[in-house]
Protein backbone atom coordinates (compact mmCIF):
# COMPACT_ATOMS: atom_id res chain seq x y z
CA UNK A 1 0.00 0.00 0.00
CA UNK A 2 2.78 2.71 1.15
CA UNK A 3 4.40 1.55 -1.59
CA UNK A 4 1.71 2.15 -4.23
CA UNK A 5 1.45 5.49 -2.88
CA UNK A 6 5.02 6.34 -3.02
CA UNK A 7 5.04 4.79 -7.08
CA UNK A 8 1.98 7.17 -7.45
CA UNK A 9 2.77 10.26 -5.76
CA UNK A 10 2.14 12.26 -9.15
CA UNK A 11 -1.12 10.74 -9.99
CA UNK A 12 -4.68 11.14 -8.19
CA UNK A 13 -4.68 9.22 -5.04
CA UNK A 14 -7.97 7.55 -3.96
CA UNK A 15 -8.74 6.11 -0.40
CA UNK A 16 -11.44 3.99 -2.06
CA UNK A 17 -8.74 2.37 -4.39
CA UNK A 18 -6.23 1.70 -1.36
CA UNK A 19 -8.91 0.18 0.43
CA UNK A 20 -9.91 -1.84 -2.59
CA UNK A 21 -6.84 -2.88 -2.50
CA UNK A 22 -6.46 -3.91 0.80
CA UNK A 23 -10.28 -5.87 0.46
CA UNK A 24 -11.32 -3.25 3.06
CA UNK A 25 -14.73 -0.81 3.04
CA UNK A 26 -13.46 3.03 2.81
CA UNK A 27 -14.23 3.67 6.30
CA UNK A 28 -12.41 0.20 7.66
CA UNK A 29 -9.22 1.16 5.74
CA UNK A 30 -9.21 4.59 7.51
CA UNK A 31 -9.90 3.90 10.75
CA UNK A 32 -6.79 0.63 10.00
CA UNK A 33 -5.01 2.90 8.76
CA UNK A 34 -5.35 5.31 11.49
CA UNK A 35 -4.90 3.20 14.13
CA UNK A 36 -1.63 1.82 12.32
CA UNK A 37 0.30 5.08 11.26
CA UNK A 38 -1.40 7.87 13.63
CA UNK A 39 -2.80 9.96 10.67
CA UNK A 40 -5.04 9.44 8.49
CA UNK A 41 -4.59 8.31 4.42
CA UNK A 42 -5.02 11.60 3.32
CA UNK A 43 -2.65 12.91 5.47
CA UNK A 44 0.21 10.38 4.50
CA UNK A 45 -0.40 11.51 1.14
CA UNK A 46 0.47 14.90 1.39
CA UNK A 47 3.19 14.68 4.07
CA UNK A 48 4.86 11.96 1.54
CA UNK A 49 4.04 15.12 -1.85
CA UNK A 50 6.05 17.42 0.52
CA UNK A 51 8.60 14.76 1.18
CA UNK A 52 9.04 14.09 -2.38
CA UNK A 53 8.57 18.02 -2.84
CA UNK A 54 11.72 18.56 -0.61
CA UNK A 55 13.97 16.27 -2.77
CA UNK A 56 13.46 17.84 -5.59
CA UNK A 57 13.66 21.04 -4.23
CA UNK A 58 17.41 20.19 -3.50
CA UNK A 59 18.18 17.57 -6.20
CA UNK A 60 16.96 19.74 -9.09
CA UNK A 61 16.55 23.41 -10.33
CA UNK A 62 12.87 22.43 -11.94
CA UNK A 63 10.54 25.20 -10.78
CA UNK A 64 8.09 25.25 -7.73
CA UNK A 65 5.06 24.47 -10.32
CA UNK A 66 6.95 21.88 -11.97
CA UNK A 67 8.14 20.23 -9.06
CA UNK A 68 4.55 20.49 -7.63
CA UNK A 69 2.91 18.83 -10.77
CA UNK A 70 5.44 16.18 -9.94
CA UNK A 71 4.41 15.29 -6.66
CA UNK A 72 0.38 15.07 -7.59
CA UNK A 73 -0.10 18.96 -5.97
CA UNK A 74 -2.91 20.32 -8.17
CA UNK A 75 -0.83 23.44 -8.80
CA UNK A 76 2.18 25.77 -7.23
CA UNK A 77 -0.19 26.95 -4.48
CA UNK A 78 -1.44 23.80 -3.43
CA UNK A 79 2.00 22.37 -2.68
CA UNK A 80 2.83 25.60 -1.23
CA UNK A 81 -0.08 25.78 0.98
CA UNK A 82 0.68 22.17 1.90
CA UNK A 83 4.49 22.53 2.26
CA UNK A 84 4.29 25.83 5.14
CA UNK A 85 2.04 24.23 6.64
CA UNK A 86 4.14 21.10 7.29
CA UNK A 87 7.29 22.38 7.07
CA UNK A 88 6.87 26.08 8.24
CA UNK A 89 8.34 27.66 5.05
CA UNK A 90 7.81 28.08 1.87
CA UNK A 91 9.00 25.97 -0.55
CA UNK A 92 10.83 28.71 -2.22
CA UNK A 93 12.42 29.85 1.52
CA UNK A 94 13.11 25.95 1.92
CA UNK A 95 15.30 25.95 -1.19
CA UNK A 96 17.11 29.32 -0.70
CA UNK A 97 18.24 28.18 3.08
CA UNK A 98 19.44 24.89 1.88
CA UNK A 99 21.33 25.99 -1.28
CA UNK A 100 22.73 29.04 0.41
């Protein structure tokens, strides 16, 4: 399952399919899942897009709206939005301080 994710991370992720996949109902996967990793599906999926965000922010000079179409963001501000909130910068801050 993590690892679907992780081969995914630039596509649409859906709970229903994970759960599919795991022969689960929706809500049995998330509370599993829960229970299991402390957050919930949704969550995992966007703290592993800002994870993936992060790498590329270091490993490449692609821009921020490339680099978020990479990691399934639906645009620049999404992954943005998602990235301060997690990180508590921006990803353009996050790849000044590092490269500096």
């Amino acid at each position: 399952m993590l690892i679907h994710i992780d081969d995914n991370i630039d596509k649409n992720i859906f709970v229903g399919q994970l759960a599919d996949m795991a022969g689960l109902s929706g809500a049995q996967f998330v509370r599993l899942f829960k229970c299991a990793m402390n957050i919930t599906p949704h969550q995992y999926i966007i703290r592993r897009r800002v994870d993936t965000a992060k790498k590329l922010l270091m490993a490449t000079d692609a821009s921020i709206a490339v680099i978020a179409q990479e990691c399934g963001f639906s645009d620049q501000m999404h992954l943005t939005k998602c990235f301060s909130r997690l990180v508590g910068t921006s990803p353009a801050a996050y790849r000044r301080s590092r490269t500096s």
